[in-house]
Protein backbone atom coordinates (compact mmCIF):
# COMPACT_ATOMS: atom_id res chain seq x y z
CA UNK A 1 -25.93 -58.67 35.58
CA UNK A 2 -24.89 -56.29 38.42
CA UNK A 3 -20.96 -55.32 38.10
CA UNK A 4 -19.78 -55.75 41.41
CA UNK A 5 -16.44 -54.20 40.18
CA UNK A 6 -17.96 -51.37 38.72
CA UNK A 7 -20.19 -50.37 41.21
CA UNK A 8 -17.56 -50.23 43.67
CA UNK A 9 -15.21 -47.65 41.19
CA UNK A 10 -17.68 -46.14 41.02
CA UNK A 11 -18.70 -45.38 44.24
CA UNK A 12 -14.99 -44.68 45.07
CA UNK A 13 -14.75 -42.11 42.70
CA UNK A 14 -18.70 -40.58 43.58
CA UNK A 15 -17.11 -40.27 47.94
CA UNK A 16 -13.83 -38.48 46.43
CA UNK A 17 -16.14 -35.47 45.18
CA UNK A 18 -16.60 -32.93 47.48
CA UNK A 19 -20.38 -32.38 48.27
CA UNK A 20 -21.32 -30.57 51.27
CA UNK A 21 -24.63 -28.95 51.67
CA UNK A 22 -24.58 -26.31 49.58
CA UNK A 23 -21.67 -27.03 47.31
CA UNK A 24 -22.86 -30.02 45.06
CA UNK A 25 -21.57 -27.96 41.84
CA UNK A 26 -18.88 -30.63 40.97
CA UNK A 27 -21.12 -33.48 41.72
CA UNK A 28 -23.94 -31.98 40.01
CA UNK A 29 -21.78 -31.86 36.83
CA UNK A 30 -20.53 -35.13 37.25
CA UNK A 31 -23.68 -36.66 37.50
CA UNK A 32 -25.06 -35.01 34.73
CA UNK A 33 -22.64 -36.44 32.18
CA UNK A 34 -23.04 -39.83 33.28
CA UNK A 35 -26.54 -39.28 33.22
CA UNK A 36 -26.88 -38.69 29.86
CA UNK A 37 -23.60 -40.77 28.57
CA UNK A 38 -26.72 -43.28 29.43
CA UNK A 39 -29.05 -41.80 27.49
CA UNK A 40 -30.96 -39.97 29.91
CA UNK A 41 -32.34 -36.43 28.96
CA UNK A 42 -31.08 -34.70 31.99
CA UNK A 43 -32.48 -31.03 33.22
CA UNK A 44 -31.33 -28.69 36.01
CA UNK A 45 -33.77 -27.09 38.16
CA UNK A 46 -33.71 -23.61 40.19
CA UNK A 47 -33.31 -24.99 43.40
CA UNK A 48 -29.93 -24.02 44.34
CA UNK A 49 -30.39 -20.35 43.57
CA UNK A 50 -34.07 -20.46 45.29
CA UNK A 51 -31.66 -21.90 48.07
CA UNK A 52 -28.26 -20.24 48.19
CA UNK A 53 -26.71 -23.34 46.77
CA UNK A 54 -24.22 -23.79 43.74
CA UNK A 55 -26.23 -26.24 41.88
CA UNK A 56 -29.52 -27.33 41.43
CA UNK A 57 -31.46 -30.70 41.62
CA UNK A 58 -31.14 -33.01 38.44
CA UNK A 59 -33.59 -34.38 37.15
CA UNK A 60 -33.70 -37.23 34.39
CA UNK A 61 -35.53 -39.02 32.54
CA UNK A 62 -35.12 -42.42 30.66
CA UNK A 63 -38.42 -43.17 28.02
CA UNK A 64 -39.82 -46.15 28.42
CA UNK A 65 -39.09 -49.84 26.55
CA UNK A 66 -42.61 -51.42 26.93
CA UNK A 67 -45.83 -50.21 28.12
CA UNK A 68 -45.47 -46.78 30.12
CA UNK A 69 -45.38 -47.01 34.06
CA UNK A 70 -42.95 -44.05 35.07
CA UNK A 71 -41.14 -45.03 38.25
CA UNK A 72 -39.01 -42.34 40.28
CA UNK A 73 -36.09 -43.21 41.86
CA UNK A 74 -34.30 -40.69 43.95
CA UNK A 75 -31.00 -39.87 46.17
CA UNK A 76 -29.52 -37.01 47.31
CA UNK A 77 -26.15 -35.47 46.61
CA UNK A 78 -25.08 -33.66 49.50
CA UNK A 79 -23.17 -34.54 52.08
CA UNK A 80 -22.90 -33.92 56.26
CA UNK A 81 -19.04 -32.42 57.36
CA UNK A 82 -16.35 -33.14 57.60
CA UNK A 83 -16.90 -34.40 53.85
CA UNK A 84 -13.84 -32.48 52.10
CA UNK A 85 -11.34 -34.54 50.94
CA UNK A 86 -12.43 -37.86 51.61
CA UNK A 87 -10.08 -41.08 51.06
CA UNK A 88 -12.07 -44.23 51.00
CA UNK A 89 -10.04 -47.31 52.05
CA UNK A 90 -11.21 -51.08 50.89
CA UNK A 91 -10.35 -53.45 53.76
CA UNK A 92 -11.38 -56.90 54.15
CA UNK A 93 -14.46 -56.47 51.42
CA UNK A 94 -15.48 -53.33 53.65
CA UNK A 95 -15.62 -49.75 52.44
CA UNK A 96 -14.45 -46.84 54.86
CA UNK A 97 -12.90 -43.60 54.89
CA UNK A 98 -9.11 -43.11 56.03
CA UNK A 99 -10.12 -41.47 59.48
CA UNK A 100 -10.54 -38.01 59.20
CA UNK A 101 -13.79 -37.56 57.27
CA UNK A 102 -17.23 -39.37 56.91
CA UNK A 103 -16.88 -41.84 53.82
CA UNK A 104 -20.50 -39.71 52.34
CA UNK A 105 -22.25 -43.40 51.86
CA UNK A 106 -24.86 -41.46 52.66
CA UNK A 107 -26.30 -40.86 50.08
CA UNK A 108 -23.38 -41.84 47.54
CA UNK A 109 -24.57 -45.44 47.71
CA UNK A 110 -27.84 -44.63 46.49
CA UNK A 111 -26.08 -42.88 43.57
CA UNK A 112 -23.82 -45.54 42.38
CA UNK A 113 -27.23 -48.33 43.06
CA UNK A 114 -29.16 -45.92 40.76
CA UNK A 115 -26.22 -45.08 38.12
CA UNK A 116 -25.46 -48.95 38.19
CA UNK A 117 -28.83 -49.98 38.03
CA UNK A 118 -29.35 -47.68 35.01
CA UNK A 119 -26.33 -49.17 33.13
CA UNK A 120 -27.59 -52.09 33.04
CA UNK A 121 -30.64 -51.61 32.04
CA UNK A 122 -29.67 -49.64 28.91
CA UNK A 123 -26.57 -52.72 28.33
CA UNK A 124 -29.13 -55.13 28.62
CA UNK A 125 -31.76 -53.34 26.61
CA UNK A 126 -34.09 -54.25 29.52
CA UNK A 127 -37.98 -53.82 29.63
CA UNK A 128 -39.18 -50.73 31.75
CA UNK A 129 -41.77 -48.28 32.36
CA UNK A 130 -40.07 -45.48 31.79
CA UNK A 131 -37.77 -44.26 34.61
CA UNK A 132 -37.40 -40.35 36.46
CA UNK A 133 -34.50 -40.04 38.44
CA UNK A 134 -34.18 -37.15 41.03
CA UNK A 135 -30.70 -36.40 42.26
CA UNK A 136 -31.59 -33.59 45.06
CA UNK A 137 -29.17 -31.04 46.77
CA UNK A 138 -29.38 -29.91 50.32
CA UNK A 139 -31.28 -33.07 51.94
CA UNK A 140 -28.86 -32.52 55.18
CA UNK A 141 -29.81 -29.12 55.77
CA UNK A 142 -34.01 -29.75 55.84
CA UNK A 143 -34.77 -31.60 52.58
CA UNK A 144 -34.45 -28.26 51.03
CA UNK A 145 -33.30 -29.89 47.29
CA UNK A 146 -36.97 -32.02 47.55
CA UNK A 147 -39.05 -28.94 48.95
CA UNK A 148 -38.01 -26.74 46.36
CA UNK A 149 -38.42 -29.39 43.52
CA UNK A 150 -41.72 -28.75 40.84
CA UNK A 151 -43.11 -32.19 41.44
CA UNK A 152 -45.39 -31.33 38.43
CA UNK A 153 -42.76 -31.60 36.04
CA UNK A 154 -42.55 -35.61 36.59
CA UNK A 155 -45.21 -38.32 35.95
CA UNK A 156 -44.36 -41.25 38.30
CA UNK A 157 -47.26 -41.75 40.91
CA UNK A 158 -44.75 -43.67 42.92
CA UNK A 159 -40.80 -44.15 43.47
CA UNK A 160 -38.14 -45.27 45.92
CA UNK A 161 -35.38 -42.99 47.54
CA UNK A 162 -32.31 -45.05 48.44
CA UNK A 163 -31.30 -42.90 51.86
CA UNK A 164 -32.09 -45.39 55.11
CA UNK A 165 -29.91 -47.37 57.08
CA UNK A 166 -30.62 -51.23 57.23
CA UNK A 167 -29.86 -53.61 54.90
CA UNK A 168 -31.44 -53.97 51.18
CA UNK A 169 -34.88 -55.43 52.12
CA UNK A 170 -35.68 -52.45 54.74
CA UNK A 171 -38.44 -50.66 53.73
CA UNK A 172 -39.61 -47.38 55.18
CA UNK A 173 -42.98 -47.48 55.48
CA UNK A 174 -43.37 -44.58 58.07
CA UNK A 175 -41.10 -41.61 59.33
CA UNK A 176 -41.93 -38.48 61.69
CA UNK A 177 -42.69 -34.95 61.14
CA UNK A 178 -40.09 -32.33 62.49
CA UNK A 179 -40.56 -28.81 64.30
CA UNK A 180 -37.44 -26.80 64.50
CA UNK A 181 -37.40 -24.70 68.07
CA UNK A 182 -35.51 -21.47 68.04
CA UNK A 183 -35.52 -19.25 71.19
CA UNK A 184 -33.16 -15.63 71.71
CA UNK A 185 -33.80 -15.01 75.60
CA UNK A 186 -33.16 -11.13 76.44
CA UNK A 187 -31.68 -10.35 79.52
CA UNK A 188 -29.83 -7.18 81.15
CA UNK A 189 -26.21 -6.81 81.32
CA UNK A 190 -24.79 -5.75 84.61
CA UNK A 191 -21.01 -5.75 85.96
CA UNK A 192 -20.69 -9.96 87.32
CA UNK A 193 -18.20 -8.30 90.27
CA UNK A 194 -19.81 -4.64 90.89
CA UNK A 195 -23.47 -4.82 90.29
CA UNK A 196 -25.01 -8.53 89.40
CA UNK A 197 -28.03 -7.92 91.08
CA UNK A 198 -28.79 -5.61 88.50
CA UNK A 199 -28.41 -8.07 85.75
CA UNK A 200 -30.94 -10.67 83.95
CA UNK A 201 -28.40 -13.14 83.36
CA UNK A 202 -30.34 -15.02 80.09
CA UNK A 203 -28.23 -17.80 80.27
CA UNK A 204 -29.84 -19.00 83.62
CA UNK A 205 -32.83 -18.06 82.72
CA UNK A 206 -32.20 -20.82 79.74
CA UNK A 207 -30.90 -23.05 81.57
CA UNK A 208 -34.35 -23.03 84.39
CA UNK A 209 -36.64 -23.29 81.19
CA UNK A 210 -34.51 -26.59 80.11
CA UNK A 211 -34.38 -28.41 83.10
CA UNK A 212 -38.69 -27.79 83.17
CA UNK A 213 -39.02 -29.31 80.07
CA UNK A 214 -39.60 -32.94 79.03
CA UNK A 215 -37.16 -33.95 76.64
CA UNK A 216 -35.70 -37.08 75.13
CA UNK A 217 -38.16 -40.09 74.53
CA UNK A 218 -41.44 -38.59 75.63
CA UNK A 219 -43.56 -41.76 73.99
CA UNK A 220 -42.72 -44.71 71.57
CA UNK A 221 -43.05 -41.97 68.45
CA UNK A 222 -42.45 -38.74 70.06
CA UNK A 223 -38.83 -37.29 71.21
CA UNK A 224 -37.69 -33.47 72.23
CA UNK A 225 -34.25 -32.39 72.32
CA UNK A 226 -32.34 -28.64 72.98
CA UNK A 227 -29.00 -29.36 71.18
CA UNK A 228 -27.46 -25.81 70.81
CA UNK A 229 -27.55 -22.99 73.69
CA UNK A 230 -25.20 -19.83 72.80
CA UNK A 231 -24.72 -16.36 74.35
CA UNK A 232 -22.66 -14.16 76.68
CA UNK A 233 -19.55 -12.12 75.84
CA UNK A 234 -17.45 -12.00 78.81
CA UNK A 235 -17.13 -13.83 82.29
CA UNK A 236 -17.29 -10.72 84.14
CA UNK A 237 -20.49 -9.59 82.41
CA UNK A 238 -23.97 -10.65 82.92
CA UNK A 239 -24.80 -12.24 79.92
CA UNK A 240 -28.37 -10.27 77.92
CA UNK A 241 -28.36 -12.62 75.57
CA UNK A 242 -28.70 -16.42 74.92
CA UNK A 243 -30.31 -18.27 71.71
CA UNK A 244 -31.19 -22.01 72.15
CA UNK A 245 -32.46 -24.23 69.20
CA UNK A 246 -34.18 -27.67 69.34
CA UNK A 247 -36.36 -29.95 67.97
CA UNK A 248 -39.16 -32.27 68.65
CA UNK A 249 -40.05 -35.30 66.46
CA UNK A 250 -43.15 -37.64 66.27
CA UNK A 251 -44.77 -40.55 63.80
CA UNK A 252 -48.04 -38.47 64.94
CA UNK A 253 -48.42 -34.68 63.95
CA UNK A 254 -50.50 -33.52 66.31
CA UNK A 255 -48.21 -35.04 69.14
CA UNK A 256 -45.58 -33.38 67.22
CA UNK A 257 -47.05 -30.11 67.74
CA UNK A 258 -48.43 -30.62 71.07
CA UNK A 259 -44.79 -31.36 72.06
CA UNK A 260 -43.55 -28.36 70.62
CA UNK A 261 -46.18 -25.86 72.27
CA UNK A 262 -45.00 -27.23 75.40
CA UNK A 263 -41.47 -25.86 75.11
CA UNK A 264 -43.26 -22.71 73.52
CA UNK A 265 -44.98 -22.00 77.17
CA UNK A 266 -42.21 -23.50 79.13
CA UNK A 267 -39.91 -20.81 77.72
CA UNK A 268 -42.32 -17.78 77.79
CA UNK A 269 -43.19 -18.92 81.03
CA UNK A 270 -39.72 -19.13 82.24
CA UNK A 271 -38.95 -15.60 81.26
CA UNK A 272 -41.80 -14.17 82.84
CA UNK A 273 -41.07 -15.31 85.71
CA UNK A 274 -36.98 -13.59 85.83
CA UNK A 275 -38.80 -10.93 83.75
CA UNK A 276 -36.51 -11.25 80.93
CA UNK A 277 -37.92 -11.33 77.47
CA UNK A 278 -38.01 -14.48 74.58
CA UNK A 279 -38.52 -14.35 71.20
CA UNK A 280 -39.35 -17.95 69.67
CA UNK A 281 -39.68 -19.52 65.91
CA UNK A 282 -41.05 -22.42 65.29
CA UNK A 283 -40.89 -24.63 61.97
CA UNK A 284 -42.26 -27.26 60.59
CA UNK A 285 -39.20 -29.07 58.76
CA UNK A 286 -41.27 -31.53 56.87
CA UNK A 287 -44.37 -33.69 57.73
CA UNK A 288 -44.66 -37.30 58.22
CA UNK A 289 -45.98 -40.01 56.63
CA UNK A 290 -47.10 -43.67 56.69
CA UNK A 291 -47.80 -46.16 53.82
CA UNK A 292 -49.99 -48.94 53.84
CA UNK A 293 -48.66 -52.48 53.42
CA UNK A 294 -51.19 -53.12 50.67
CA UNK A 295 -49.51 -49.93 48.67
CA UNK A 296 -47.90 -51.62 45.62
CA UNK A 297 -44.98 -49.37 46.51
CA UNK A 298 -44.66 -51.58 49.63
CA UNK A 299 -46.01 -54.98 48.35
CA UNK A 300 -43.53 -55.06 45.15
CA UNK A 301 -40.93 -54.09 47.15
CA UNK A 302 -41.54 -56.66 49.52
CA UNK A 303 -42.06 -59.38 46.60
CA UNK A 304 -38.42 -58.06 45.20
CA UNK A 305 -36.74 -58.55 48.38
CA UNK A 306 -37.74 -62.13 48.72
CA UNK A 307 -37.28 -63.06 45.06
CA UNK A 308 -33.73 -62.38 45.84
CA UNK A 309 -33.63 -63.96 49.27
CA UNK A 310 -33.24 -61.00 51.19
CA UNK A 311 -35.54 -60.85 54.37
CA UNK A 312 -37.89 -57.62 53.57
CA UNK A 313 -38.31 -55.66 57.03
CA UNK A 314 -41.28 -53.18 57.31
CA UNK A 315 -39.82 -50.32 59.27
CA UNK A 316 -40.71 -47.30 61.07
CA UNK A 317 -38.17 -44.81 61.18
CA UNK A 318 -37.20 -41.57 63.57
CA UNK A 319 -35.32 -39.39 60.99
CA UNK A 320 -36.87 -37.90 57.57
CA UNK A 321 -35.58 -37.93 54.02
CA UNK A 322 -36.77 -36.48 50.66
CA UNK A 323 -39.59 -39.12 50.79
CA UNK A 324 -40.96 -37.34 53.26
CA UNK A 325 -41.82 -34.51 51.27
CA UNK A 326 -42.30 -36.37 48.26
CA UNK A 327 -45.43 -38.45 49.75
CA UNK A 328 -46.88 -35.06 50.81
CA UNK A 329 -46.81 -34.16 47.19
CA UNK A 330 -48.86 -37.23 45.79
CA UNK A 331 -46.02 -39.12 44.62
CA UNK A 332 -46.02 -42.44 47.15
CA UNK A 333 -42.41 -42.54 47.79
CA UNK A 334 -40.60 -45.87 49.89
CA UNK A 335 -37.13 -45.54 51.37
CA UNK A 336 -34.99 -48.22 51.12
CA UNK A 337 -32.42 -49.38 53.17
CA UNK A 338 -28.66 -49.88 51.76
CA UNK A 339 -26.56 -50.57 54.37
CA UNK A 340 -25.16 -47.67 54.90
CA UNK A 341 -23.47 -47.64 58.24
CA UNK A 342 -22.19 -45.14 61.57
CA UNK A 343 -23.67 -42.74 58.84
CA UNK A 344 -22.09 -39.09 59.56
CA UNK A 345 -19.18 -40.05 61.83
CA UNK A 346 -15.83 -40.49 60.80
CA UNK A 347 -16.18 -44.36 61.74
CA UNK A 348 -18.84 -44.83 58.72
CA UNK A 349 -18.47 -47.20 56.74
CA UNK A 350 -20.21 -49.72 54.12
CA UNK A 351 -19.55 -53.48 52.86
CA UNK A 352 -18.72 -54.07 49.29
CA UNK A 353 -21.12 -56.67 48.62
CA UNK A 354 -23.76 -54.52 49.92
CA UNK A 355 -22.99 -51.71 47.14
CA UNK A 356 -23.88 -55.00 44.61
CA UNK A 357 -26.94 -56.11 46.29
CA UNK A 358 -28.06 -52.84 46.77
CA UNK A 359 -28.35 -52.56 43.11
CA UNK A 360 -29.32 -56.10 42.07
CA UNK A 361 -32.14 -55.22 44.45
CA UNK A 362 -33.35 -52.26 42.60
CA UNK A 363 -33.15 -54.14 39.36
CA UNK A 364 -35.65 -56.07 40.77
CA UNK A 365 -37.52 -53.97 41.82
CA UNK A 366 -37.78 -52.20 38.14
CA UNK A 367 -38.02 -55.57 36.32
CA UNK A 368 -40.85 -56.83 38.71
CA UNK A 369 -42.92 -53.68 38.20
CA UNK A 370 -42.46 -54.13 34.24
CA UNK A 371 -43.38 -58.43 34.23
């Protein structure tokens, strides 16, 4: 019942939209028609303007044919750079951009699965629940679209976001909290040739706190990383000034934060000690979360998967999504994986049949949840 064709125009024409973070307006727009070409009654919330963005998230909703049992389903529009311009090539049944660009599979292929999914369902005058659907904006830039979003506005006590790697039959059933590290190190300008000794140069003083932290894998759910350091103005002038920012990860919180408080001291320690000065942020980005494999969130899409013949794969995951935040907000949220691949490099890319079973998969999941 899945349009294989379709699905793949579709999704063709869904990459070829300019998205990035922030500047979903066109998408938006384009979603919203299609959304409610379908019948949908489709809203617009605040959260680009709360954000600084051009559009808001969308939110739909399909009434139910049968008994009510609202299901969410959710994706995000935004995409990483460099996502202007994109020019998707087919090759071979495989689905990548000319070069230059990331192909925006993620999360475009969740789109065109839900959109697909959606058309058949109103084609086929199929038996459902009721469906929400949640098209966020600025997932790439902190799940901003999904923190922002009034979660009381929809009814589903459970739903699926289609935005993990893995083939259809991976199924997220825990991901990590996130702190966000930032650090401006003040040191004293002096003359690098005349007077250095009279310097603080912050840089080094950055550099000493890195190499005394722990960083990288520190356990089998915790990781650290520094991945910007910035400041100075001239070679021949002892830098005052240098701003790191880094992150630590973990499937536990509290190792999350113990992690973090580490790099807190190391750094204030650090500057003590060249008597420079450090002023440090910390955020949480969004908190983690782990599902049960009894959760009929898990255990229908687990039945789905292997109804089809896929191989369902209970997963653990280092990197968050909007069901992150959506679990902290009462609304048991899965992601699923649709082989999406070498997501945000210019190598991504994503097989055709995939786009299908991506969808055919979700269908099942909806007409399970209804039998």
């Amino acid at each position: 019942m899945v349009n294989r064709d379709r699905i793949l125009a579709e999704f063709l024409e869904l990459v070829q939209v300019d998205s990035v973070s922030g500047q979903e307006r066109a998408m938006a727009d384009l979603l919203a028609a299609r959304l409610q070409e379908l019948g949908l009654e489709v809203e617009e919330d605040r959260a680009g303007a709360e954000t600084g963005g051009e559009a808001g998230n969308l939110i739909a909703t399909l009434p139910a044919r049968g008994p009510e049992r609202p299901l969410l389903l959710v994706a995000h529009m935004d995409t990483v750079e460099p996502g202007r311009g994109i020019k998707p090539v087919v090759e071979n049944g495989i689905v990548r951009s000319a070069g230059n660009t990331i192909l925006g599979g993620d999360d475009k292929a969740g789109i065109a699965a839900i959109l697909e999914v959606l058309r058949v369902i109103v084609e086929q005058e199929l038996a459902h629940g009721g469906l929400e659907v949640v098209f966020t904006i600025g997932e790439e830039v902190g799940l901003l679209g999904a923190k922002h979003l009034d979660t009381g506005r929809l009814r589903s006590s459970m739903g699926y976001v289609l935005d993990s790697s893995g083939p259809a039959g991976t199924i997220v059933v825990q991901a990590p909290t996130q702190d966000k590290i930032e650090a401006v190190i003040h040191g004293r300008a002096a003359h690098a040739g005349i007077n250095p000794e009279d310097g603080i140069n912050a840089i080094a003083v950055a550099a000493h706190a890195v190499s005394r932290m722990q960083l990288g894998r520190i356990d089998e759910e915790t990781t650290a990383n520094i991945g910007v350091i910035s400041g100075g103005k001239a070679t021949n002038i002892v830098p005052a000034y240098c701003r790191l920012e880094g992150e630590t990860r973990s499937l536990d919180g509290g190792k999350c934060r113990a992690q973090t408080a580490a790099m807190v001291e190391v750094l204030e320690k650090t500057a003590a000690q060249f008597h420079a000065r450090v002023e440090i942020t910390t955020t949480t980005l969004y908190p983690e979360f782990k599902l049960d494999e009894s959760h009929p969130a898990v255990v229908l899409a687990k039945k789905a998967a292997e109804r089809l013949g896929l191989v369902p794969q209970l997963i653990k995951t280092g990197g968050g999504s909007d069901a992150n935040i959506l679990n902290s907000r009462g609304i048991t949220c899965v992601n699923l994986g649709i082989a999406m691949q070498k997501v945000h490099t210019t190598e991504e890319f994503i097989r055709v049949e995939d786009l299908a079973t991506n969808a055919r998969y979700l269908l099942e999941i909806i007409r399970m949840m209804t039998a």
